[in-house]
C-alpha atoms as a PDB file:
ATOM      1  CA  UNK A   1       5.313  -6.660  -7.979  1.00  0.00           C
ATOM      2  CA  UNK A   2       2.520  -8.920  -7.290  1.00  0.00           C
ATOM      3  CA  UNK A   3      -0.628  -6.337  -8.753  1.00  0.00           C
ATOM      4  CA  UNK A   4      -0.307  -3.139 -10.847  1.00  0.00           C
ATOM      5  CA  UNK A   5      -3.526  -1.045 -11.950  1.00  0.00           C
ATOM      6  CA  UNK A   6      -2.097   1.650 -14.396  1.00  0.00           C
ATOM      7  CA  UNK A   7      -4.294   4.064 -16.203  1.00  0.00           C
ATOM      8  CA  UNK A   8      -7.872   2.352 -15.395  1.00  0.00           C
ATOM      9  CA  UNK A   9     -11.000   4.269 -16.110  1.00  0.00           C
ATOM     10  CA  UNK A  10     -14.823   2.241 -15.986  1.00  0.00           C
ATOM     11  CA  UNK A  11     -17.721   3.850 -17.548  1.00  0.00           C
ATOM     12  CA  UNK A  12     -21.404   3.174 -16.639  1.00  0.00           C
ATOM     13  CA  UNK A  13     -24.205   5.261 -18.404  1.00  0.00           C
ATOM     14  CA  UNK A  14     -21.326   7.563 -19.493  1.00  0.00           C
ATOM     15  CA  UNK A  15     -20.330   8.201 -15.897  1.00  0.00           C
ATOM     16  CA  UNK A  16     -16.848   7.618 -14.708  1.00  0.00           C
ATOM     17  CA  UNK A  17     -17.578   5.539 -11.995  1.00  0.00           C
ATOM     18  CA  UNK A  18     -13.924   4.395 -11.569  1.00  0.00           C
ATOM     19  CA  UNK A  19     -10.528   6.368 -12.806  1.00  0.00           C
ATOM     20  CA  UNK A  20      -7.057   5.133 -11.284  1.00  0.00           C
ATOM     21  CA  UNK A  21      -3.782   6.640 -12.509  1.00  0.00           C
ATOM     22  CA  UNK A  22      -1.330   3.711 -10.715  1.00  0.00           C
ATOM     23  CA  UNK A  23      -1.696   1.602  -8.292  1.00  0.00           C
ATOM     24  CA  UNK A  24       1.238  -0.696  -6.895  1.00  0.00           C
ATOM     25  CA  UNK A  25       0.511  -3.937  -4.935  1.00  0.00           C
ATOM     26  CA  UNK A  26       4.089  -5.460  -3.810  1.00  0.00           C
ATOM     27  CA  UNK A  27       4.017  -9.388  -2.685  1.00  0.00           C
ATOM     28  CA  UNK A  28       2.668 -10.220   0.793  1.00  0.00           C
ATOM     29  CA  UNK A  29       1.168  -7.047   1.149  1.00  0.00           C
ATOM     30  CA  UNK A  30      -2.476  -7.036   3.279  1.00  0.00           C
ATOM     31  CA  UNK A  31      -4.799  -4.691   1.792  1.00  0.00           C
ATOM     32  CA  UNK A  32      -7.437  -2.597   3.336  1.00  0.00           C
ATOM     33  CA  UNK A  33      -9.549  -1.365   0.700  1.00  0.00           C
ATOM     34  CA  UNK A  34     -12.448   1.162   2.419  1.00  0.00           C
ATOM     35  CA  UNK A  35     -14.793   3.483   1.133  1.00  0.00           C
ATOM     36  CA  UNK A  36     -18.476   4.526   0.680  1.00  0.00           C
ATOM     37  CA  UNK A  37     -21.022   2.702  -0.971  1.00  0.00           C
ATOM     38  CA  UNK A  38     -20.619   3.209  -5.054  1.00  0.00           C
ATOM     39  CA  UNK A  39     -16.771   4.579  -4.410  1.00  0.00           C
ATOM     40  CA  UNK A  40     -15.689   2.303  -7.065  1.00  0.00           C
ATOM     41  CA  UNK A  41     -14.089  -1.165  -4.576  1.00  0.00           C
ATOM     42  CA  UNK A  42     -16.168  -3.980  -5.986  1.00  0.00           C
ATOM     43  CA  UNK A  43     -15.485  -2.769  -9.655  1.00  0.00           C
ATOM     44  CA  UNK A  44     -12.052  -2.289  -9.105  1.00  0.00           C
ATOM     45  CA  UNK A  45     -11.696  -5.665  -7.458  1.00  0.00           C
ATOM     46  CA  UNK A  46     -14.094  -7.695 -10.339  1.00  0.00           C
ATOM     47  CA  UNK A  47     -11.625  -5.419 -13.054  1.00  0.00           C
ATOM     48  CA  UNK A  48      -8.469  -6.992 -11.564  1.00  0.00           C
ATOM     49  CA  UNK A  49     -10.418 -10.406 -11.800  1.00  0.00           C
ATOM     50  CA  UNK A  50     -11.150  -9.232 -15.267  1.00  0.00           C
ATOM     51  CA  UNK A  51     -14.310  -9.862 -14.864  1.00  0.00           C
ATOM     52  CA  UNK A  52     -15.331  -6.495 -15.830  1.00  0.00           C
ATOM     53  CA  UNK A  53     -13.570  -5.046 -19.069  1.00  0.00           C
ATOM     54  CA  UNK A  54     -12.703  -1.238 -18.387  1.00  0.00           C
ATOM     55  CA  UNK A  55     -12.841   2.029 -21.314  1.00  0.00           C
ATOM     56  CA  UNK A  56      -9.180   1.894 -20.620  1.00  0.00           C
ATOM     57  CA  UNK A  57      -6.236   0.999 -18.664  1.00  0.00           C
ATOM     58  CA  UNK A  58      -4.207  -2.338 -17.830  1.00  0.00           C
ATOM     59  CA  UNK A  59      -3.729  -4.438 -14.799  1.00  0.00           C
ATOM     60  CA  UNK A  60      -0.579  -6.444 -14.664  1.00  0.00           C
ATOM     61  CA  UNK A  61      -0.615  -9.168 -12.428  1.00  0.00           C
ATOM     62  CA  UNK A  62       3.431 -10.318 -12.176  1.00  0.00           C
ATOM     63  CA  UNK A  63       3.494  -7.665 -14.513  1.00  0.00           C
ATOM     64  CA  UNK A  64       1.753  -9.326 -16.989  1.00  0.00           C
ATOM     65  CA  UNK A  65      -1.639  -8.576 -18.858  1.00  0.00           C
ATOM     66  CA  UNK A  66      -4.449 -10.179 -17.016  1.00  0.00           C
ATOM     67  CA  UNK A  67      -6.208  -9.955 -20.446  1.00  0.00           C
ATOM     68  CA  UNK A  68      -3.621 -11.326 -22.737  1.00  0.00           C
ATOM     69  CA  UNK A  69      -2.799 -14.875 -20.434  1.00  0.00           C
ATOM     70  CA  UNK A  70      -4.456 -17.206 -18.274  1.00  0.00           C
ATOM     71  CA  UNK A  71      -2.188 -18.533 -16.251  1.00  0.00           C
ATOM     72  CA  UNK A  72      -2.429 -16.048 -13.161  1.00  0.00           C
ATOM     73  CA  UNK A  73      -5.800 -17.975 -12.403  1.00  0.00           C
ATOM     74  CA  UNK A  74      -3.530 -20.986 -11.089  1.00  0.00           C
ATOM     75  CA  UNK A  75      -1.762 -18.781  -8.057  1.00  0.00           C
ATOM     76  CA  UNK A  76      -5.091 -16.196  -7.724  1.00  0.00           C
ATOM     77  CA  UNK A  77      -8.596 -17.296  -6.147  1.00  0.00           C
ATOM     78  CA  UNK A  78     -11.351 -14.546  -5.006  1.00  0.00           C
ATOM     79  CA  UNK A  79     -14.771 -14.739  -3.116  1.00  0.00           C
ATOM     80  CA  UNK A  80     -16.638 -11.433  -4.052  1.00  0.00           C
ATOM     81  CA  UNK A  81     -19.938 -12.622  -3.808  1.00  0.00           C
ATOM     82  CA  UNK A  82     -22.909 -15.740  -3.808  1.00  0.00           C
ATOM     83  CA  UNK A  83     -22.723 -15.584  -7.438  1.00  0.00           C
ATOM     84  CA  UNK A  84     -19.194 -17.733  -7.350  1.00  0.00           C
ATOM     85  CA  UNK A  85     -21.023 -20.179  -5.728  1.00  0.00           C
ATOM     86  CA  UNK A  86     -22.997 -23.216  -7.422  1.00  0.00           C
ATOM     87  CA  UNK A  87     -26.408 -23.258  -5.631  1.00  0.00           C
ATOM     88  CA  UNK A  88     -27.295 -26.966  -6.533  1.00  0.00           C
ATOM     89  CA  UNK A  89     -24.305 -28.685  -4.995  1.00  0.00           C
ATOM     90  CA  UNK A  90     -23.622 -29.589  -1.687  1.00  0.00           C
ATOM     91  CA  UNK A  91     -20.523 -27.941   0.324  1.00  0.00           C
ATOM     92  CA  UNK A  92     -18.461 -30.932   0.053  1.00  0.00           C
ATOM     93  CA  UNK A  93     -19.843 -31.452  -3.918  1.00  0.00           C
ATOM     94  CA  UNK A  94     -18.438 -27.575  -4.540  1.00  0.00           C
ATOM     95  CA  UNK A  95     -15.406 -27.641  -2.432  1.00  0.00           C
ATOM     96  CA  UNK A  96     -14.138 -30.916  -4.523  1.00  0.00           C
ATOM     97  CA  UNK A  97     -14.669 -29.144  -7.806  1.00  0.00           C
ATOM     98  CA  UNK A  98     -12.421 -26.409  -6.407  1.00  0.00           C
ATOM     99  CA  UNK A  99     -10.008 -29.295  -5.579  1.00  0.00           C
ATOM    100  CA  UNK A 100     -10.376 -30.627  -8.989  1.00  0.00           C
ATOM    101  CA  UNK A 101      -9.674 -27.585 -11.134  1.00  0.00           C
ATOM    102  CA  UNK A 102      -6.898 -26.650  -9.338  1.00  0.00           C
ATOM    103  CA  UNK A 103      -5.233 -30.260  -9.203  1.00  0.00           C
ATOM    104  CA  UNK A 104      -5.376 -30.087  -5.666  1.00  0.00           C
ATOM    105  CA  UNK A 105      -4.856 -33.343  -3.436  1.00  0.00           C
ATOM    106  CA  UNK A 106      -7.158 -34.659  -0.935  1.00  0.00           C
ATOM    107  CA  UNK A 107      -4.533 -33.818   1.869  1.00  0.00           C
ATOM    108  CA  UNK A 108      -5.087 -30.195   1.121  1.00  0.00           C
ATOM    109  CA  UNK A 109      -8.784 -30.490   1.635  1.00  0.00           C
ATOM    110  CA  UNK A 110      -8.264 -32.301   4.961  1.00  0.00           C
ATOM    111  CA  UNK A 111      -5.595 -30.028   6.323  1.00  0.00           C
ATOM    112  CA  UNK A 112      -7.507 -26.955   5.316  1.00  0.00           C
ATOM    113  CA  UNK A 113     -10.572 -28.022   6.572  1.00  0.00           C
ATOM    114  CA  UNK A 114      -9.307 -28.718   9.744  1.00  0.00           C
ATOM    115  CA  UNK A 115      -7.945 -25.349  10.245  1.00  0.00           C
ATOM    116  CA  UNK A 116     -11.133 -23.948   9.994  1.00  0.00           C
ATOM    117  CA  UNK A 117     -12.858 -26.520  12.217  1.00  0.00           C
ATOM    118  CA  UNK A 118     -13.404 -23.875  14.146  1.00  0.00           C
ATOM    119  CA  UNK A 119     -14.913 -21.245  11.523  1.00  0.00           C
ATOM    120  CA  UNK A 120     -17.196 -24.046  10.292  1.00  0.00           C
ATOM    121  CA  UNK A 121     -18.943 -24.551  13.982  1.00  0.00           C
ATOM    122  CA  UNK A 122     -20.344 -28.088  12.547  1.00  0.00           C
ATOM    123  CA  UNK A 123     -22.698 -26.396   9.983  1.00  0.00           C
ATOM    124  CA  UNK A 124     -21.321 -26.680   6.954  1.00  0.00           C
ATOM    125  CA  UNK A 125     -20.119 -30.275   6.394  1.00  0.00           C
ATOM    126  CA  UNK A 126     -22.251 -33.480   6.564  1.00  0.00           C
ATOM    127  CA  UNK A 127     -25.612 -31.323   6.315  1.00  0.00           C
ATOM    128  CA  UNK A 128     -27.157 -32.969   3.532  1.00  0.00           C
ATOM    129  CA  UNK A 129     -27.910 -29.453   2.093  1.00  0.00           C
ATOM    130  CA  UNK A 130     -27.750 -27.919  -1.201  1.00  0.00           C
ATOM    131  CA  UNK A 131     -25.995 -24.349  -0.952  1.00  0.00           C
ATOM    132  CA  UNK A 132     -28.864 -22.723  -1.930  1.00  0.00           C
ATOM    133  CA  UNK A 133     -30.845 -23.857   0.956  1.00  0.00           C
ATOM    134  CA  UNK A 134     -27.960 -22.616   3.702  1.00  0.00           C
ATOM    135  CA  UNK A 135     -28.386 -19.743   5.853  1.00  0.00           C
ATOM    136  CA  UNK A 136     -26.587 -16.278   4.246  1.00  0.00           C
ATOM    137  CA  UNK A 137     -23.680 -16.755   6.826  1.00  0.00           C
ATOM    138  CA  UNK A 138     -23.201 -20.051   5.893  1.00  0.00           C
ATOM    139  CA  UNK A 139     -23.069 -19.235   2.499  1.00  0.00           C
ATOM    140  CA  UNK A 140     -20.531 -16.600   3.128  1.00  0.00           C
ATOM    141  CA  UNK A 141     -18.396 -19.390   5.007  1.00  0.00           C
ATOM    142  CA  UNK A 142     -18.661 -21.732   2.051  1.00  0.00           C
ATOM    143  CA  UNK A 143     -17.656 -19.049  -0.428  1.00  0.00           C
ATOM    144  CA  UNK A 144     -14.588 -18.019   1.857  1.00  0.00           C
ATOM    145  CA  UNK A 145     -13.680 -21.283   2.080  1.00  0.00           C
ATOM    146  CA  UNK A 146     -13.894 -22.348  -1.386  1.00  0.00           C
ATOM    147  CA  UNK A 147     -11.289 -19.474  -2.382  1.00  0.00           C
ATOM    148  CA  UNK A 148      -8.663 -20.558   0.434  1.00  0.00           C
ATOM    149  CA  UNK A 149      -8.448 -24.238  -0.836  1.00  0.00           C
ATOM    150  CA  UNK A 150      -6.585 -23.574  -3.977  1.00  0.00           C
ATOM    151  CA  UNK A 151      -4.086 -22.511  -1.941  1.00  0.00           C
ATOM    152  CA  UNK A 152      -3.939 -18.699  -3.575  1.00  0.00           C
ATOM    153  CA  UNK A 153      -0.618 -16.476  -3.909  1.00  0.00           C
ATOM    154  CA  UNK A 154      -2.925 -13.586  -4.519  1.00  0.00           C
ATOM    155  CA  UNK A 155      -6.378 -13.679  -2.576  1.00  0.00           C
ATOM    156  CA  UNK A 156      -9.126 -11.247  -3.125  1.00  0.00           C
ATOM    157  CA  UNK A 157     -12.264 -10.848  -0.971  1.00  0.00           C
ATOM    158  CA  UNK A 158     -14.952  -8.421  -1.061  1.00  0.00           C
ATOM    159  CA  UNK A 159     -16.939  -7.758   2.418  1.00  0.00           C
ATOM    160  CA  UNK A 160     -15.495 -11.222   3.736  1.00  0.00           C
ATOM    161  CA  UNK A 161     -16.971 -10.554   7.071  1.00  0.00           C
ATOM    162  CA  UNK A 162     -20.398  -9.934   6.039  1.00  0.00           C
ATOM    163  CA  UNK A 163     -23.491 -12.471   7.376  1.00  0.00           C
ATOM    164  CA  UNK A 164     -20.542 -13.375  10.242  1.00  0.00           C
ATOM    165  CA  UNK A 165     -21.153 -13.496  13.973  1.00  0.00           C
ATOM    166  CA  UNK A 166     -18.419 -12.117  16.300  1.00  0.00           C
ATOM    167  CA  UNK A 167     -16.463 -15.646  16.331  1.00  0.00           C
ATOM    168  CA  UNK A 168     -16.568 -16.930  12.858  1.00  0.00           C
ATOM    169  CA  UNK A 169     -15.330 -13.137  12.092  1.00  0.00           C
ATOM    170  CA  UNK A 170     -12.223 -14.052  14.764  1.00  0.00           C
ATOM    171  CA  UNK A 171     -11.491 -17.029  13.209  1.00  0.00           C
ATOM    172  CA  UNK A 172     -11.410 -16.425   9.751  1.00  0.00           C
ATOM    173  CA  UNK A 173      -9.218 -12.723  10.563  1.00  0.00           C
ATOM    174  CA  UNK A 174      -6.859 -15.239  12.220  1.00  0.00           C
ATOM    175  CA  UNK A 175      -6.941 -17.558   9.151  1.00  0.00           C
ATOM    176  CA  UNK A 176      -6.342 -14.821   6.807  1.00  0.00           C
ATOM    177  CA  UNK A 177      -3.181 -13.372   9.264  1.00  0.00           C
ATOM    178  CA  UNK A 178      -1.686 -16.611   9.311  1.00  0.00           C
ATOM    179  CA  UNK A 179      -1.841 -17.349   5.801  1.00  0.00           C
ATOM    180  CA  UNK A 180      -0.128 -14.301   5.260  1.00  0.00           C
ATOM    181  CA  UNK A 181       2.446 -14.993   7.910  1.00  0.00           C
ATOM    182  CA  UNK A 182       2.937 -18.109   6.869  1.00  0.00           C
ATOM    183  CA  UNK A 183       3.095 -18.114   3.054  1.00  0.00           C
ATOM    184  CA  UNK A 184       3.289 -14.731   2.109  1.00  0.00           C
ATOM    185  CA  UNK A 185       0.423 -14.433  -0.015  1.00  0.00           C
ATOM    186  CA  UNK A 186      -0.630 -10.872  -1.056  1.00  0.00           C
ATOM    187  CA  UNK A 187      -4.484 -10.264   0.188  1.00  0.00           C
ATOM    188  CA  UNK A 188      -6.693  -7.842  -1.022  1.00  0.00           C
ATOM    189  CA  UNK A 189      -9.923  -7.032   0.905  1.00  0.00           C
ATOM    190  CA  UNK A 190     -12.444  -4.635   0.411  1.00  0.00           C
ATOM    191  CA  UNK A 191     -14.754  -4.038   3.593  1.00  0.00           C
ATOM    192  CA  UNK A 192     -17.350  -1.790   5.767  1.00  0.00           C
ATOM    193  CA  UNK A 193     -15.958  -3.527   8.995  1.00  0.00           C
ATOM    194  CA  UNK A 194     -13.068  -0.766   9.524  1.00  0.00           C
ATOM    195  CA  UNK A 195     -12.099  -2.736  12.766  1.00  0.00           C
ATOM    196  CA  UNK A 196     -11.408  -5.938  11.043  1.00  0.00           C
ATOM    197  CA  UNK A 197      -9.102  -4.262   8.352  1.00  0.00           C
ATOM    198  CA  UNK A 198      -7.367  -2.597  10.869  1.00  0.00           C
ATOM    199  CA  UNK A 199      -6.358  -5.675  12.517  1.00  0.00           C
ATOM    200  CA  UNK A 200      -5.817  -6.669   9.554  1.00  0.00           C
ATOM    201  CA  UNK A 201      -4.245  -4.819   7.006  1.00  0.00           C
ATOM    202  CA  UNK A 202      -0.733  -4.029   6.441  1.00  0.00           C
ATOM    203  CA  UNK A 203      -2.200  -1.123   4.010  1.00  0.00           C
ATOM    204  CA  UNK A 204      -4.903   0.755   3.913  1.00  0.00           C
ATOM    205  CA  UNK A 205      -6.443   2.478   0.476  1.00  0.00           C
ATOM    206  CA  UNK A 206      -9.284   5.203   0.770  1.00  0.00           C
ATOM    207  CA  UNK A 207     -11.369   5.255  -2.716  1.00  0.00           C
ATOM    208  CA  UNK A 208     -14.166   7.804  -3.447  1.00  0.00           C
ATOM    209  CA  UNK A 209     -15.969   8.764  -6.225  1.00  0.00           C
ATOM    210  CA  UNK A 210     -13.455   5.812  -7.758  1.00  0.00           C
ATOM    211  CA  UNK A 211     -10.569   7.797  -7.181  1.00  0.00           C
ATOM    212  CA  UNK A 212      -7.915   6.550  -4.427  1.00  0.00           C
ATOM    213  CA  UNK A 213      -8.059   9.641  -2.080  1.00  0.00           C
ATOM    214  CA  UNK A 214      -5.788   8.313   0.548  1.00  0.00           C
ATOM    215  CA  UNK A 215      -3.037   5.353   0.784  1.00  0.00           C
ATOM    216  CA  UNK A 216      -1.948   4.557   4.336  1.00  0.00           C
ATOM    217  CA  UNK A 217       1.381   2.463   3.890  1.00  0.00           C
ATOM    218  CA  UNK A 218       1.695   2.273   7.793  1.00  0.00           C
ATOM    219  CA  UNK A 219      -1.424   1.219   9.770  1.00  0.00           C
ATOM    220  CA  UNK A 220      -1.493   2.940  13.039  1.00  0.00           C
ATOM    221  CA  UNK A 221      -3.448   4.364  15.646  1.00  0.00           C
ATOM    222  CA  UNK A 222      -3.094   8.099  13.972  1.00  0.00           C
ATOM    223  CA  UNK A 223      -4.237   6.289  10.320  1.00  0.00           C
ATOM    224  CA  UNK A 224      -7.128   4.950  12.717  1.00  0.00           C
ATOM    225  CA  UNK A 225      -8.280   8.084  14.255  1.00  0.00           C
ATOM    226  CA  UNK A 226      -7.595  10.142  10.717  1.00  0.00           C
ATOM    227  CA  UNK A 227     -10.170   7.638   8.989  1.00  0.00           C
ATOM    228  CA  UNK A 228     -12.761   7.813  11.486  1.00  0.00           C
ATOM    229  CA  UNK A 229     -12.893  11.568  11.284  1.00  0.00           C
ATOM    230  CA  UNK A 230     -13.048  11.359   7.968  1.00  0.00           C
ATOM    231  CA  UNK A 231     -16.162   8.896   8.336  1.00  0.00           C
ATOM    232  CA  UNK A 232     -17.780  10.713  10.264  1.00  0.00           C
ATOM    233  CA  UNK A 233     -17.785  13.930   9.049  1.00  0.00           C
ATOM    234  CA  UNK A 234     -19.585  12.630   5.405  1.00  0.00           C
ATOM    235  CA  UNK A 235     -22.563  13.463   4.388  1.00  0.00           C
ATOM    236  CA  UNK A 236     -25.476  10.596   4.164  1.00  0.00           C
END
């Protein structure tokens, strides 16, 4: 088992903003997390990460403690928002680091890079640009980038498709497929962009109110059609 969130409850202001009993994430798995704004995704994501320390619980990452070891940040990399970036480096200046600290060679860079010629649309490299002065969409490219060049077992992304025109969504959907395809690596995704996780997912989990509500295991047209009523029959 690649992730396991047992017994996790988050507190804000005395408010349970978050409360998951068990949660099972098996190896290779693509994950379509959806829900509301405040249902509880980007805290659940950022308490994996342990980034955020919860009133009580444990997540096991190869069933071990994420708060007890390091090592599962050598096979895990995440892009949740422009706060993983470093504003006052260039793209090639940040993307190096990421090399760096992972012991990465330059043949990854170069091979990665070139798969997402494409997804880069000759705006991100050789700009003489800090990061801070790129567009929000380029930003959002740099970021996904910079968690794909470790080379992650376990990937986690929240709203990866945000800031993204219709192609450089394409391209980095197909990225993400084949990486999975190709290397098995367990994704996690939270998102607004049902379509995309759709075509994406091998798994779809519901959360409200940060409870998990629903967990699709099969994505399928009637999973489709069963979320969008669901969608649209909530109150604004």
């Amino acid at each position: 088992m690649e992730i396991h969130v047992s017994n996790i409850q988050k507190q804000y202001n005395q408010k349970i903003i978050l409360d998951i009993d068990n949660l099972k994430i098996e190896k290779g798995e693509i994950i379509g997390l959806i829900g509301n704004n405040g249902a509880g995704k980007t805290t659940l994501l950022r308490i994996i990460l342990d980034l955020v320390k919860p009133e009580k619980g444990t997540v096991y990452l190869r069933k071990k403690n994420v708060r007890s070891y390091e090592n599962w940040k050598n096979y895990t990399s995440a892009y949740l928002d422009t706060g993983f970036l470093i504003d006052f480096l260039t793209p090639e200046e940040y993307f190096h680091l990421i090399l760096k600290s992972h012991n990465k060679d330059e043949d990854v860079y170069k091979r990665i890079l070139k798969d997402l010629n494409s997804f880069m649309n000759n705006e991100i490299l050789n700009q003489n640009k800090y990061i801070q002065n790129m567009s929000s969409g380029n930003k959002q490219k740099i970021g996904l980038i910079g968690a794909l060049l470790s080379e992650p077992e376990i990937l986690l992304l929240d709203e990866p498709f945000n800031f993204l025109d219709p192609s450089s969504r394409f391209c980095i959907q197909q990225y993400l497929s084949t990486l999975n395809k190709d290397t098995n690596a367990t994704i996690l995704i939270s998102s607004h962009d049902l379509e995309s996780i759709y075509k994406l997912a091998t798994r779809i989990i519901l959360i409200e109110h940060g409870k998990i509500i629903k967990d699709y295991k099969n994505t399928n047209e009637h999973t489709k059609k069963e979320l969008e009523s669901y969608f649209s029959t909530q109150e604004i």
